[in-house]
C-alpha atoms as a PDB file:
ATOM      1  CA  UNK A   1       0.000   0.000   0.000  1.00  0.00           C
ATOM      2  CA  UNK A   2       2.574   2.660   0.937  1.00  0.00           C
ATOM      3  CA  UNK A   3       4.316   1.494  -3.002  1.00  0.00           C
ATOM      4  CA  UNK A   4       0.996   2.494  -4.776  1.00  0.00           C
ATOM      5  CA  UNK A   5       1.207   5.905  -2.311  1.00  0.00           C
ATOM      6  CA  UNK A   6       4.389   6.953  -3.279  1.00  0.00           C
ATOM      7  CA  UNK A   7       3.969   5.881  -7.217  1.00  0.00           C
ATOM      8  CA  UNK A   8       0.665   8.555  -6.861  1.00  0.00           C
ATOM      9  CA  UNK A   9       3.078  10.971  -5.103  1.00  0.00           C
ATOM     10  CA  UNK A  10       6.028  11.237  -7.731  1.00  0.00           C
ATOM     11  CA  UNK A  11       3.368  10.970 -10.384  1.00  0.00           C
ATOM     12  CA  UNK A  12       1.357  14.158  -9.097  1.00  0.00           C
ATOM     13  CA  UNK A  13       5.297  15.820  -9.275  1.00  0.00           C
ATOM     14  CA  UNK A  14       5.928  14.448 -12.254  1.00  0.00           C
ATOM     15  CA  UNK A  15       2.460  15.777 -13.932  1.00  0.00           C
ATOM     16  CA  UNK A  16       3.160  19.006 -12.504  1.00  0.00           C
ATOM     17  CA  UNK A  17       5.833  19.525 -15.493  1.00  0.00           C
ATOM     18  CA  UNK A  18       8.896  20.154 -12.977  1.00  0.00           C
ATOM     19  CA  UNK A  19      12.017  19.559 -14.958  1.00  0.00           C
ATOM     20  CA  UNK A  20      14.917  20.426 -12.116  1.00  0.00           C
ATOM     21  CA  UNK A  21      16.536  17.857  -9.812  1.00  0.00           C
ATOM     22  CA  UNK A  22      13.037  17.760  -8.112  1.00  0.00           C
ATOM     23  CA  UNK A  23      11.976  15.507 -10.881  1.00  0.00           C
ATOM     24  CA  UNK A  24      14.846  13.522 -11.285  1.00  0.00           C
ATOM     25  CA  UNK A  25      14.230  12.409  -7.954  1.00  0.00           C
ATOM     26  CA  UNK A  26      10.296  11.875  -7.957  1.00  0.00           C
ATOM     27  CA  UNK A  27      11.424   9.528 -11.412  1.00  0.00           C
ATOM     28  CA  UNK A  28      13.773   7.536  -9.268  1.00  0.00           C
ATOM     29  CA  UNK A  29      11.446   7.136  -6.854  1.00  0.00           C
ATOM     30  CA  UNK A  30       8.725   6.393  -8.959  1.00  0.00           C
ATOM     31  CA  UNK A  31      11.159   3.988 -10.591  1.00  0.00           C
ATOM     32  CA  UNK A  32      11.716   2.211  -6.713  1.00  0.00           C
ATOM     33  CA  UNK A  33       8.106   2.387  -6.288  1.00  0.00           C
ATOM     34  CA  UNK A  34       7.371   0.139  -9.636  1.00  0.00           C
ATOM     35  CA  UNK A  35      10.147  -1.970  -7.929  1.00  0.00           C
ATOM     36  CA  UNK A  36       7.884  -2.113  -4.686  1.00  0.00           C
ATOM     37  CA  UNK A  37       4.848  -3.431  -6.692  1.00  0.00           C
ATOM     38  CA  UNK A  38       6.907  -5.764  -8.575  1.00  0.00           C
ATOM     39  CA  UNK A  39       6.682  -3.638 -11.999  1.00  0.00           C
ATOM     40  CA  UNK A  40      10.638  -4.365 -13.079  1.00  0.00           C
ATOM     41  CA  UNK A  41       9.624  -3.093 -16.858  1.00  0.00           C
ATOM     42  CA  UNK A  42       8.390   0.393 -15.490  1.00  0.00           C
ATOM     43  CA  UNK A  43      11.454   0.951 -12.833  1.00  0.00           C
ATOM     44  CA  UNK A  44      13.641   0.083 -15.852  1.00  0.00           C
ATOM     45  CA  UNK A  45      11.999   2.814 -17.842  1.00  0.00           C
ATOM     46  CA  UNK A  46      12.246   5.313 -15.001  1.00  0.00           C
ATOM     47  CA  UNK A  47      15.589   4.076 -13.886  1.00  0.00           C
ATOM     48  CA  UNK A  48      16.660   4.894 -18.116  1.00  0.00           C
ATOM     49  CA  UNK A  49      15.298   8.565 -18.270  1.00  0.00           C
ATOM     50  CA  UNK A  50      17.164   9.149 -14.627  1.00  0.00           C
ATOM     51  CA  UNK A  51      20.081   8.382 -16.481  1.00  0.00           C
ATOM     52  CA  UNK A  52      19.688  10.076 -19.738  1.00  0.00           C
ATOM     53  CA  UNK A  53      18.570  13.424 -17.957  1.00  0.00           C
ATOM     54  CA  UNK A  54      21.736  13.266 -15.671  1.00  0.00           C
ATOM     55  CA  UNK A  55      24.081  10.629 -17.305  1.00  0.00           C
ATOM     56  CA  UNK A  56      26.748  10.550 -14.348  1.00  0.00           C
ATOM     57  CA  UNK A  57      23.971   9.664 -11.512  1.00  0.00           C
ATOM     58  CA  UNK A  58      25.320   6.844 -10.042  1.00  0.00           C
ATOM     59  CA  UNK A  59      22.290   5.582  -8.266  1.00  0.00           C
ATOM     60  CA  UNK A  60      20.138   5.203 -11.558  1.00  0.00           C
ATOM     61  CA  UNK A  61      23.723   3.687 -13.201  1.00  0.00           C
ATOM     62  CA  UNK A  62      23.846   1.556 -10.266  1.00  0.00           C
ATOM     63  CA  UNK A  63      19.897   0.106 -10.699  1.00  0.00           C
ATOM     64  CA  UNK A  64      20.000  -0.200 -13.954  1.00  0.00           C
ATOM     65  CA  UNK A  65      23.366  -2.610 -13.706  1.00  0.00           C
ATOM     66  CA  UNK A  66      21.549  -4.376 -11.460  1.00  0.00           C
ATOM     67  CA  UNK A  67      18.703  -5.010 -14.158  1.00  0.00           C
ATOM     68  CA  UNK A  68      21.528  -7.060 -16.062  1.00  0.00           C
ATOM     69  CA  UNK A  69      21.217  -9.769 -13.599  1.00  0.00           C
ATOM     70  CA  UNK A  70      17.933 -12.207 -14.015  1.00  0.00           C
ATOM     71  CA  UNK A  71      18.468 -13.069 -10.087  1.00  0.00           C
ATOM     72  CA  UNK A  72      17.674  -9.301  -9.955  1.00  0.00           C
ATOM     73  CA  UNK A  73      14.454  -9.629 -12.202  1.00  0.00           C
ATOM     74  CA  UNK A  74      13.201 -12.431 -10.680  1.00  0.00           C
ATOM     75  CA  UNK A  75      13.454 -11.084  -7.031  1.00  0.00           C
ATOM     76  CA  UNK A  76      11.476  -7.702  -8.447  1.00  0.00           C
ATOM     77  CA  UNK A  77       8.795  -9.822  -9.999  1.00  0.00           C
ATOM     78  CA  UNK A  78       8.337 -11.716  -6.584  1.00  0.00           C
ATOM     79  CA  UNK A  79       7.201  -8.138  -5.228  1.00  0.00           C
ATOM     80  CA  UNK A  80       4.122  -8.005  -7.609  1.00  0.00           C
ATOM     81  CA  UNK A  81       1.059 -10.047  -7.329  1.00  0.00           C
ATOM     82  CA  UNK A  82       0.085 -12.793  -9.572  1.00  0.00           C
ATOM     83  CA  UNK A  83      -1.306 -10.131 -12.424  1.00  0.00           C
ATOM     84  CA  UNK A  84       1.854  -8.631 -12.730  1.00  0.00           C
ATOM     85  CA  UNK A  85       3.863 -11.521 -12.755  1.00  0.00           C
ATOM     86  CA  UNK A  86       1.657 -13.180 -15.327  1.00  0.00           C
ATOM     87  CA  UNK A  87       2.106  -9.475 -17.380  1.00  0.00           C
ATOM     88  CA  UNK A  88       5.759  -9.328 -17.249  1.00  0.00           C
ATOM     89  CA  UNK A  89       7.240 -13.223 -17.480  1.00  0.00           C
ATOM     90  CA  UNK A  90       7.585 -13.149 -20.926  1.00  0.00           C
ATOM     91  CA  UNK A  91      10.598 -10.151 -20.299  1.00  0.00           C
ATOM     92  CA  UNK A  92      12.603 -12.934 -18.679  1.00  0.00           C
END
């Protein structure tokens, strides 16, 4: 419950058409958030435009190496419920 919270927060900053550091961080939490639910495909996404908007932010560098790893993957997918699972298995 607190996951879907904080994915409402960063989105309401996010809509709000901020585009300063205050952003970059509401996408990277976002991105942690997704991670929280179990939604690996949208914290990759998030985790990406981090790191094209600030290319040397070692965080987003840092969680998107992790992303290389299927161990990694899996244990994000284990976060979701069975929907979400079932939605993102075939990106194994």
């Amino acid at each position: 419950k607190q996951w879907a919270k904080a994915l409402e927060d960063c989105n309401l900053v996010l809509r709000s058409g901020r585009c300063d550091d205050v952003a970059v961080k509401a996408l990277f939490r976002r991105a942690k958030a997704h991670e929280g639910l179990g939604d690996a495909d949208n914290a990759i996404k998030d985790f990406k435009r981090v790191a094209e908007i600030q290319p040397h932010n070692r965080d987003a560098l840092k969680e998107l190496h992790n992303y290389r790893s299927i161990l990694h993957r899996i244990s994000i997918l284990g976060n979701g419920d069975q929907n979400m699972r079932r939605k993102q298995q075939g990106g194994l």
